[in-house]
Each structure stands twice: as C-alpha cells, then as structure tokens.
Protein backbone atom coordinates (compact mmCIF):
# COMPACT_ATOMS: atom_id res chain seq x y z
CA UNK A 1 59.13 -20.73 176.32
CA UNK A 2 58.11 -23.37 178.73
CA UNK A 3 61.80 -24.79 178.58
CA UNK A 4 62.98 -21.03 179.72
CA UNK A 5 60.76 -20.61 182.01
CA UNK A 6 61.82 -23.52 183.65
CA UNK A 7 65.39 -23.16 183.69
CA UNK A 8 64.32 -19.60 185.05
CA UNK A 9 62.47 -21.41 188.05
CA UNK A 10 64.77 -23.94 189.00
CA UNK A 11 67.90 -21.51 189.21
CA UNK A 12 68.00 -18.59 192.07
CA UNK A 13 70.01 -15.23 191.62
CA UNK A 14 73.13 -16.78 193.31
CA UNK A 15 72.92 -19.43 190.96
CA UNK A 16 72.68 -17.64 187.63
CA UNK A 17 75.87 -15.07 189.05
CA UNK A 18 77.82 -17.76 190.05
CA UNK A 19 77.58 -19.18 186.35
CA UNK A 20 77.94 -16.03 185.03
CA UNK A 21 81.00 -15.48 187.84
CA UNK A 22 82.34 -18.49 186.05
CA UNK A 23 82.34 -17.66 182.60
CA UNK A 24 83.97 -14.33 182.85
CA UNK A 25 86.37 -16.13 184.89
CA UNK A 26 86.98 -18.54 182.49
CA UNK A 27 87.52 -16.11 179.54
CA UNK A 28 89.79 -13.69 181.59
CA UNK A 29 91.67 -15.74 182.66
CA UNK A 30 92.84 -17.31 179.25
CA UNK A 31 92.98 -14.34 177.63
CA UNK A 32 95.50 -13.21 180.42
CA UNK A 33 97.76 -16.79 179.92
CA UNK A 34 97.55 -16.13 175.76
CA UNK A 35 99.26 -13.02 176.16
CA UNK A 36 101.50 -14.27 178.95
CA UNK A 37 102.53 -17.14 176.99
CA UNK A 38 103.26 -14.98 173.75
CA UNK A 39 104.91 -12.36 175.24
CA UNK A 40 107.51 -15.07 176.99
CA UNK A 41 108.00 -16.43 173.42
CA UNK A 42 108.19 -13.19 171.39
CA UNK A 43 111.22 -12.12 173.93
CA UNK A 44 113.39 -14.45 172.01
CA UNK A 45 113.27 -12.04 169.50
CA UNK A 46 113.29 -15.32 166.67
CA UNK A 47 115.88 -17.38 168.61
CA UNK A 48 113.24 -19.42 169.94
CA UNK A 49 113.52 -23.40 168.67
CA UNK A 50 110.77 -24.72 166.54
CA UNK A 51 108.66 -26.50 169.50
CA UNK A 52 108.15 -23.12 171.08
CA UNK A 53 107.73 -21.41 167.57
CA UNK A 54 105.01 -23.68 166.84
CA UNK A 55 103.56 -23.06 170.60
CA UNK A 56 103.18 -19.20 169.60
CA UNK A 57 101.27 -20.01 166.50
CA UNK A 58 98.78 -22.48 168.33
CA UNK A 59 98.56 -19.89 171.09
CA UNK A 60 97.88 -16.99 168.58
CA UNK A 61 95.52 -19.27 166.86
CA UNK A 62 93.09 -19.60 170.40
CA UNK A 63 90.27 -17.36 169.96
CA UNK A 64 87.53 -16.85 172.19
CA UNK A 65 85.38 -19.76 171.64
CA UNK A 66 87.69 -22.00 173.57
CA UNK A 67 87.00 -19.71 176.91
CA UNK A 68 83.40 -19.29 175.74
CA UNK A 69 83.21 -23.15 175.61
CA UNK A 70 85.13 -23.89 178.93
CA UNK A 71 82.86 -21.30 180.42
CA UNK A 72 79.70 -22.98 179.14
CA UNK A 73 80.68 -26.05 180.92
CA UNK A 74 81.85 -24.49 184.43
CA UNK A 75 78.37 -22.59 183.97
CA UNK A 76 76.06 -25.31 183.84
CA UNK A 77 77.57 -26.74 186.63
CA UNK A 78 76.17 -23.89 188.46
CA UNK A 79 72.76 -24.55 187.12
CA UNK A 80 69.73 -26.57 187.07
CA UNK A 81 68.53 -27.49 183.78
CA UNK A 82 66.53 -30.01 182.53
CA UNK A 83 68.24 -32.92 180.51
CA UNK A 84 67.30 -31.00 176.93
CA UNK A 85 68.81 -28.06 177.80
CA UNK A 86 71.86 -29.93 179.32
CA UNK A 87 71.81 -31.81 176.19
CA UNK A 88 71.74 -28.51 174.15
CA UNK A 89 74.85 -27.39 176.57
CA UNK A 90 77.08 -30.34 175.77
CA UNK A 91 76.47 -29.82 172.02
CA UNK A 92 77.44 -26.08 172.24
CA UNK A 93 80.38 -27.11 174.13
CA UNK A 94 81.44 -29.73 172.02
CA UNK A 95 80.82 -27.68 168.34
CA UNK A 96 82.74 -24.68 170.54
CA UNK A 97 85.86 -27.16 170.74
CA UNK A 98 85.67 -28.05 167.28
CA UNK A 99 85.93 -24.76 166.01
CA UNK A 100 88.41 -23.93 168.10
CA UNK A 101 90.23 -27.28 167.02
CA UNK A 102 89.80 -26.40 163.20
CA UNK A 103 91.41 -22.98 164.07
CA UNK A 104 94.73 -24.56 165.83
CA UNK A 105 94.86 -26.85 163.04
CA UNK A 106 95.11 -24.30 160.36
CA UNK A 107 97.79 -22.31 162.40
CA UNK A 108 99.76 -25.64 162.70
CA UNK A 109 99.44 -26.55 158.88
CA UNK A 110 100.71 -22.76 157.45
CA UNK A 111 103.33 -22.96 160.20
CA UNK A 112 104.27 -26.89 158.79
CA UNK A 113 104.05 -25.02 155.30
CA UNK A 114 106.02 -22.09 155.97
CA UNK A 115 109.40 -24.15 157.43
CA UNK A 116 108.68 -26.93 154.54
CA UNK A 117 109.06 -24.48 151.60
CA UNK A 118 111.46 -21.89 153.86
CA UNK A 119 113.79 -20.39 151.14
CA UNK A 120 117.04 -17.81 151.21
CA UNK A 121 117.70 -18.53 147.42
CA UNK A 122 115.16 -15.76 145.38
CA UNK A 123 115.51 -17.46 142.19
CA UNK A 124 112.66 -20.12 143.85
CA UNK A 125 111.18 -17.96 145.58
CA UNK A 126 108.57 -17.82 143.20
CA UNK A 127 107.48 -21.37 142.82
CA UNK A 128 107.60 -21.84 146.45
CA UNK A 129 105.44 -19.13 147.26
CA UNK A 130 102.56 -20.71 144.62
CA UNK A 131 103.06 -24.17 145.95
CA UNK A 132 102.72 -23.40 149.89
CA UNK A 133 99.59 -20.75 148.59
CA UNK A 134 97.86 -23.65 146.78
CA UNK A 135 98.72 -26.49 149.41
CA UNK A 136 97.43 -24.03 152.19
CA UNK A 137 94.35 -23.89 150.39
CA UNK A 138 93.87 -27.62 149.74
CA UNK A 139 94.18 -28.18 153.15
CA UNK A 140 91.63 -25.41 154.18
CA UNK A 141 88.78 -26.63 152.52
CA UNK A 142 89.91 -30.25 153.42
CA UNK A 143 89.90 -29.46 157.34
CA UNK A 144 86.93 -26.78 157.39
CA UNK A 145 84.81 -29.23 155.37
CA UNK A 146 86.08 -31.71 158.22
CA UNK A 147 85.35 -29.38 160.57
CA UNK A 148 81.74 -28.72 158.98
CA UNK A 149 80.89 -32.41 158.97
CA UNK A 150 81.55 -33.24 162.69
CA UNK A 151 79.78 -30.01 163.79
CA UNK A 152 76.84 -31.65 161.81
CA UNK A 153 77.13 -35.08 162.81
CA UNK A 154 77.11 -33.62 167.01
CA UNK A 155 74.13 -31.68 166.34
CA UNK A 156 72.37 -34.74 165.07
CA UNK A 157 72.01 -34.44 161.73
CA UNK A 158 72.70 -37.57 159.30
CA UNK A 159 76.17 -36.91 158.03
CA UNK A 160 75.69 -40.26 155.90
CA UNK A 161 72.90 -39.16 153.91
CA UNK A 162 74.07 -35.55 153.55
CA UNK A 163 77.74 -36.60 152.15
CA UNK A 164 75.82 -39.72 149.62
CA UNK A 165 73.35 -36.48 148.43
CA UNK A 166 76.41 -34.21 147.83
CA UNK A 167 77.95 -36.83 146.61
CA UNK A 168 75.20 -37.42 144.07
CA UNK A 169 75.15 -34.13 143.51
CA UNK A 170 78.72 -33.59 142.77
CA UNK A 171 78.53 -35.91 139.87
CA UNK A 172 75.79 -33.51 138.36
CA UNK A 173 77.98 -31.08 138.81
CA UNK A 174 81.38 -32.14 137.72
CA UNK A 175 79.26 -33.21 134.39
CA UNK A 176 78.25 -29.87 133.84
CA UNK A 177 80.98 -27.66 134.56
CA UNK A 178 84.20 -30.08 133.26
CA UNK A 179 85.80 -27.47 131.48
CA UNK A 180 86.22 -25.47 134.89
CA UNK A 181 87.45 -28.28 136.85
CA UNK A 182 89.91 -29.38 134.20
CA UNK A 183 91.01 -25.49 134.30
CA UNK A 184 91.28 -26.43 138.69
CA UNK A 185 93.36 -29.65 137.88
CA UNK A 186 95.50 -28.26 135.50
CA UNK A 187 96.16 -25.21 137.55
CA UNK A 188 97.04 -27.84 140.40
CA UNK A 189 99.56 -29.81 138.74
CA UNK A 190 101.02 -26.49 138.04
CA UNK A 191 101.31 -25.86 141.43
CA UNK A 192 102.57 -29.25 142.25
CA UNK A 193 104.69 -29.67 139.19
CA UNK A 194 105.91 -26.18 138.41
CA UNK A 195 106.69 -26.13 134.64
CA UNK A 196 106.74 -22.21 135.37
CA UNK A 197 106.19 -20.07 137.98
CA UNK A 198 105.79 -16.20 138.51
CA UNK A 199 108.38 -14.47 136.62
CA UNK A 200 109.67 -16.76 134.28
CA UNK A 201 109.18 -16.16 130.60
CA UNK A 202 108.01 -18.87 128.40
CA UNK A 203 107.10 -19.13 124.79
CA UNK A 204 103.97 -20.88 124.29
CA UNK A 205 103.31 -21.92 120.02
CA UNK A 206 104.17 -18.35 118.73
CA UNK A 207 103.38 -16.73 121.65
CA UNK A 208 105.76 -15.39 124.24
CA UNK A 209 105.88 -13.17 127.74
CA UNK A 210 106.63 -13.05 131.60
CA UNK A 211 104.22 -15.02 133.72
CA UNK A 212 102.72 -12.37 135.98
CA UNK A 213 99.78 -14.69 137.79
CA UNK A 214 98.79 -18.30 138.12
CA UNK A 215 95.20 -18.69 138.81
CA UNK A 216 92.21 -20.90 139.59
CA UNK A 217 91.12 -20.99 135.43
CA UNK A 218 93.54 -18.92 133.79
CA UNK A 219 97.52 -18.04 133.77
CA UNK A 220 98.79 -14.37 132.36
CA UNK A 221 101.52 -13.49 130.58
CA UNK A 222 102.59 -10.04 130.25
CA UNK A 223 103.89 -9.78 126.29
CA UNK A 224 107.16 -8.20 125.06
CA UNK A 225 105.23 -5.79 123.29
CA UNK A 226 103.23 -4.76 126.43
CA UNK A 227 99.83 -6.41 126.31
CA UNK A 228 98.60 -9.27 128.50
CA UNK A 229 97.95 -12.86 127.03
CA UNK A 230 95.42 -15.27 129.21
CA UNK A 231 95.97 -18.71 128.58
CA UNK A 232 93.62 -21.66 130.12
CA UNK A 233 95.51 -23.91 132.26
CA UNK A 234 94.25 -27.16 130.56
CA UNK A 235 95.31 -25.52 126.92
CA UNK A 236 98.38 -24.22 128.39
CA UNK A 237 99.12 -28.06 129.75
CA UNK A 238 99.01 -29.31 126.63
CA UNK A 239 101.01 -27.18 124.80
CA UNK A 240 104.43 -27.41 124.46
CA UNK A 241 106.36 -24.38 126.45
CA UNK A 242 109.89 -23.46 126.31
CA UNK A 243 110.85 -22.16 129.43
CA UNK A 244 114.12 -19.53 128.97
CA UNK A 245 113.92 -18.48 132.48
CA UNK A 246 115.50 -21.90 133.55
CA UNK A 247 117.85 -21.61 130.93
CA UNK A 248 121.79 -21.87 132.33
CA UNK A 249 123.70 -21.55 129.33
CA UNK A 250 122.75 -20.51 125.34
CA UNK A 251 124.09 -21.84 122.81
CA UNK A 252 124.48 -20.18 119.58
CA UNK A 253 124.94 -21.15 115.94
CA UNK A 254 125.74 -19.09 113.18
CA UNK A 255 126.48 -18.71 109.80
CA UNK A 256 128.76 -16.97 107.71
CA UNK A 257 129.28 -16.71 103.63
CA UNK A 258 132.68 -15.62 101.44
CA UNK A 259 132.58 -15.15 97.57
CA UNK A 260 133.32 -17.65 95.60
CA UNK A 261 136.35 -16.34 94.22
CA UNK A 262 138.15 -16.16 97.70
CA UNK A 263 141.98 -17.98 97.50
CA UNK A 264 141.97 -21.18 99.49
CA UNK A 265 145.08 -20.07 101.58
CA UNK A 266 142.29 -16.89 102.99
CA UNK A 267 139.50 -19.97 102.98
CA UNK A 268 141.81 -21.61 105.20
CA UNK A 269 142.00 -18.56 107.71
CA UNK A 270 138.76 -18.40 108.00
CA UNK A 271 137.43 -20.88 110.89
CA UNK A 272 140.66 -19.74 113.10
CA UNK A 273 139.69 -15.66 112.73
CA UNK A 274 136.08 -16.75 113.29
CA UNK A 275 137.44 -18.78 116.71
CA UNK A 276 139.32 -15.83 117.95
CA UNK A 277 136.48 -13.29 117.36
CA UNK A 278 134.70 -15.85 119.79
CA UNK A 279 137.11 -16.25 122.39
CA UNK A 280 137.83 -12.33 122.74
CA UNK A 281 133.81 -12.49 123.97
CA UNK A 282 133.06 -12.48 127.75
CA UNK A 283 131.23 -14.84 129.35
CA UNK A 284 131.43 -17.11 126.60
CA UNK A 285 133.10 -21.06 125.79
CA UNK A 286 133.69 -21.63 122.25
CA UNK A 287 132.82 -25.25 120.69
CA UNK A 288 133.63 -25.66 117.13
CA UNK A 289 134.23 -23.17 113.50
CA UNK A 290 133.92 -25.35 110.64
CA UNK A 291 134.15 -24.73 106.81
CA UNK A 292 130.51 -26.18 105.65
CA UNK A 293 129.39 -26.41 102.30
CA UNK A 294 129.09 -25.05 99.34
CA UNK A 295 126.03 -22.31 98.77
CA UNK A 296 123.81 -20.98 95.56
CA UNK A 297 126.31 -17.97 95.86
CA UNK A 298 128.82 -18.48 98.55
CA UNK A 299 131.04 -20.27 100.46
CA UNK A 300 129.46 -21.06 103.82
CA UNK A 301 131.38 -21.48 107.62
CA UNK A 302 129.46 -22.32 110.30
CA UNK A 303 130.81 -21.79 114.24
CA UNK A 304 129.28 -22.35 117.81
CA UNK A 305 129.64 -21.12 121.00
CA UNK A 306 127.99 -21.11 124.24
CA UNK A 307 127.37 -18.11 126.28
CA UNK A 308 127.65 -18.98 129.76
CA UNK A 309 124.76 -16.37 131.04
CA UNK A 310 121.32 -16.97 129.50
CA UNK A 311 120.65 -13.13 129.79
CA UNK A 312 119.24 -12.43 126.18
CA UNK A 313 121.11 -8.65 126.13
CA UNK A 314 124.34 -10.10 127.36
CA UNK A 315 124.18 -13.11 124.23
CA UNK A 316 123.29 -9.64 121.80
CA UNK A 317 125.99 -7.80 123.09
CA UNK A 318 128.38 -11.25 122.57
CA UNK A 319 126.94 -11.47 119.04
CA UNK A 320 127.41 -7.68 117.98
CA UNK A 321 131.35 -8.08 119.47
CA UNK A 322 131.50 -10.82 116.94
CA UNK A 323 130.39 -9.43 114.17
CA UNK A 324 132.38 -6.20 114.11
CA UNK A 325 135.63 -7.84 114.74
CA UNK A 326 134.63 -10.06 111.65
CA UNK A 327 133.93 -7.42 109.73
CA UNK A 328 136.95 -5.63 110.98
CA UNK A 329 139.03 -8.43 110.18
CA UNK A 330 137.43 -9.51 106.82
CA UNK A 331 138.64 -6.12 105.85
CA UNK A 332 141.79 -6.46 106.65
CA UNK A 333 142.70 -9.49 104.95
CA UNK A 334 140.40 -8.92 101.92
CA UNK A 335 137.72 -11.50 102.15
CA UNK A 336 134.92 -10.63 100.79
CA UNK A 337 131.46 -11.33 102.20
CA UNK A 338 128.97 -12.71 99.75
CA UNK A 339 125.63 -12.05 98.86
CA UNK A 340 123.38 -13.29 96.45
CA UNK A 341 124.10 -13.24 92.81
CA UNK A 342 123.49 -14.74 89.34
CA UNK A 343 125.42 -15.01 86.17
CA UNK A 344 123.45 -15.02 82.94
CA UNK A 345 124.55 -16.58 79.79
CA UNK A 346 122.92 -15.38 76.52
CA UNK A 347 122.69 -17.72 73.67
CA UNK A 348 125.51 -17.42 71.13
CA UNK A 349 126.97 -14.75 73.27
CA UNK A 350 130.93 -15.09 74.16
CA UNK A 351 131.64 -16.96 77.36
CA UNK A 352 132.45 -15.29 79.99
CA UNK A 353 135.44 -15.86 82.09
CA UNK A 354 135.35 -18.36 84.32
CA UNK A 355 135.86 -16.79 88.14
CA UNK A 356 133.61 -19.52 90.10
CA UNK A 357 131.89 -16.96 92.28
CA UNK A 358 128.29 -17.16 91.13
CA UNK A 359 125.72 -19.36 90.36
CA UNK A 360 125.13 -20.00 86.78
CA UNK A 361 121.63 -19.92 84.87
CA UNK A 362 121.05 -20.45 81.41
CA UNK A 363 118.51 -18.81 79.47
C-alpha cells in the first residue's frame, strides 16, 4: 500500500493519461498494422512465396501481449515510480516479450512442419500426418518449458535449483511409472520410424485388423470381424508385424493333386494347362508350374504366380478364375483330381490288381 500510494503521489492526472494515452496507442495501433499486413498477404490468394507465407503466420501468431508490453514501457516513461516498481515494470515487460516470443516460435515451427512433410501423394498421407502431429508436440513442450524457465529465471527465482529438484524428481518418477514411459518411447519411434501408420492393416501373432489410432500408451486396430484390439506400444514393438498394406505385389503358391492312375502323356499336360489357366488371369505374371512329388494318394503339381495388385479380393477373384478353368479343363481331358484313399489287403485274400492309384496298408 505504501508503494501505491506513492506512485499515486508522485504522478499528476496528466501524467497517469498520458501513460494511459500511450498504451492504447500502442495496442491500436498494432492491431491496425496486423490486419494491414495480413490482409496485403492474404490478397495473393496462395501465390505468395514462402518468406511472405511465413510473415502471415508470425503476424497471425502476435497477440496482444506484445502491444500490452510495448505499452508498459512507453507508459512508465510517463511516470514516476520508485526503482521497485520500475524494477517490477521491466520484469512485466520482459516476461510480456517472452510470451509473445514462445507464441511466434510455435507459429514458425508448425509452419517449418507443415512445408517439411507437405504431401500430394494420399497413400502417405497417413504417416505424415502422425509424424508432423508428434514432432509438433515434441517441440511444444520443448519451447513452452523453455519459455517457462526464462520467465522464472527474470522474475528471480533460482532456475538452477528448480531444474536439479525436478531433475531429482524425475528420476523418482521415471522409476515408478516405466511401463508408461516405455509405452511414450515406443509410441515415438513409431512416429519417427513408421512400421505402420493409420490405415494400414497388419497382422500382429494371430491377430489381425486396420490401424484406426496411434496413441500416447496404446495403438487400435479395428478387427475383420468388427471388434477393436488395443495393443501397448512397447508389446506391439516387439512383436513381429506383417504389414500387407505396403505390400506391392502377392505372390501365390498352390497345389494341385491327379490320381495315381493318370497316363503320363495327360501327366505331361498338366504344368502347361495349369500355366495357361494363369496367364488368362488379369493383373497377374506367372513364374513357374512344376510336376512335384509323389503324395500318400496323389500325384502332386505345384505352380506360382504373382498378382501384380496386393488387393486381397482382386488375388480371390485371380484364384477362383483359376480354379474353374482347371476344373473345366480337367474335365475335358479326363484327369481326374485325387483325394484321399486307401487300399486294404486282407490276409490270404486274392491280390488285387495292380492300378498304382492308392496307398497301400496291410492289415
């Protein structure tokens, strides 16, 4: 009170409305040049270069504590005051600037992180949008707890001491919650690393689904069968994950069996009707159709092909093409598919006659 009172008696009227002349000034008259400058800049309509685009976003970024603190000081040079309250002054203007600085900062790093991760192609659209999102908030907390600290430090406090107690303190703290922060880590070096991002399906053990969000602790993945699975980012880390949504091409092997009794000339036929039920498949590049082995009860060919689009309907729809042309041809030239069979021989029975097409078991 006695500090009021004399700031009270050492100012007159005039003095106290020319300060007060001063800051409205002040705050007028940079409100009027913000929306001067912005309107200039938002004529371009987006043809503006990058220098000026960045301009805008500092200039949008200037709030009302840089007038309020350019005010301050053109006030007390209207004024009186003893050296504690002038002292006060210059640490109101000063923690004013800082603010103001942390603000113009942030506009300048999401405006650095917007044209670093700038995208047309939507197929990384995704993982850009996670990494500039968790970036952007790395370097929040890094500048704002910047920010924090120097306001501290002007307004006399030990900023030495405080940062070795929280320091101290953080130790305690990691100790006891290590679990979360290996969740924060891991859901970091997903950001960073991108195994997956939103959208992509993945197949985690026996597990399998579209990643629908990416968060602090947890990821979730919305199931084929409808429900959502949560995984923890440190067990998801260490688990092995297939990843179909950066799949290019699929490649595809399958198997085929013919009785045993089948002539070789039809055996021979085989691999070549198997290739052209392959080739008459769109989008599709054909590798190799191969007579195998032998089997309990059949003759096996194996053939593989790629299909060029790792769509999972359009490899179905390949694979049912395939099938009913080998059926359809099978028919045709009278090959028989096989399936599984036995042959029994009874003790002192007569022998049967020998056709080759089973597998024999005595008894």
């Amino acid at each position: 009170m006695k500090l009021l009172r004399q700031i009270l008696n050492n100012n007159s009227t005039e003095d106290w409305v020319l300060a007060l002349l001063a800051v409205t000034t002040c705050m007028v008259v940079f409100e009027l040049l913000r929306r001067l400058v912005l309107r200039r800049i938002r004529r371009m309509d987006g043809s503006a270069p990058g220098a000026l685009q960045l301009l805008a976003e500092v200039v949008s970024g200037t709030r009302v504590l840089l007038s309020a603190a350019i005010g301050v000081y053109a006030a007390v040079q209207f004024l009186e005051l003893p050296a504690a309250a002038e002292k006060v002054a210059d640490r109101v203007f000063l923690a004013l600037l800082m603010l103001q600085g942390g603000f113009w900062a942030s506009r300048i790093l999401d405006f650095w992180l917007h044209r670093r991760f700038e995208t047309s192609d939507p197929s990384t659209e995704g993982a850009r949008t996670m990494t500039r999102s968790w970036l952007s908030f790395i370097g929040r907390v890094v500048l704002w707890s910047l920010v924090a600290l120097l306001i501290l430090d002007n307004v006399g406090i030990n900023v030495t001491t405080l940062v070795a107690s929280m320091g101290i303190g953080g130790i305690a703290v990691a100790l006891a919650v290590q679990n979360i922060l290996g969740d924060l880590f891991a859901s970091l070096s997903i950001a960073i690393d991108q195994p997956f991002v939103i959208g992509d399906f993945i197949i985690v053990d026996d597990l399998m689904g579209t990643v629908e969000h990416v968060g602090l602790k947890t990821t979730r993945v919305r199931s084929l069968s409808g429900e959502q699975l949560i995984f923890s980012n440190n067990d998801l880390l260490k688990s092995r994950i297939r990843n179909y949504k950066r799949m290019h091409e699929r490649r595809i092997e399958f198997r085929i069996g013919v009785t045993y009794d089948t002539p070789p000339e039809k055996l021979q036929r085989i691999p070549e009707v198997m290739r052209d039920a392959i080739t008459a498949q769109q989008p599709v590049r054909f590798d190799r159709a191969h007579f195998k082995g032998f089997g309990p009860s059949s003759l096996d060919f194996e053939a593989v092909y790629y299909v060029l689009d790792p769509d999972y309907q359009i490899y179905m729809d390949v694979q049912q093409g395939i099938n009913l042309r080998l059926v359809r041809e099978f028919g045709q030239r009278e090959i028989s598919f096989a399936f599984p069979t036995h042959t029994v021989y009874l003790a002192g029975g007569p022998a049967p006659a020998t056709t080759g097409s089973t597998q024999s078991q005595t008894r």
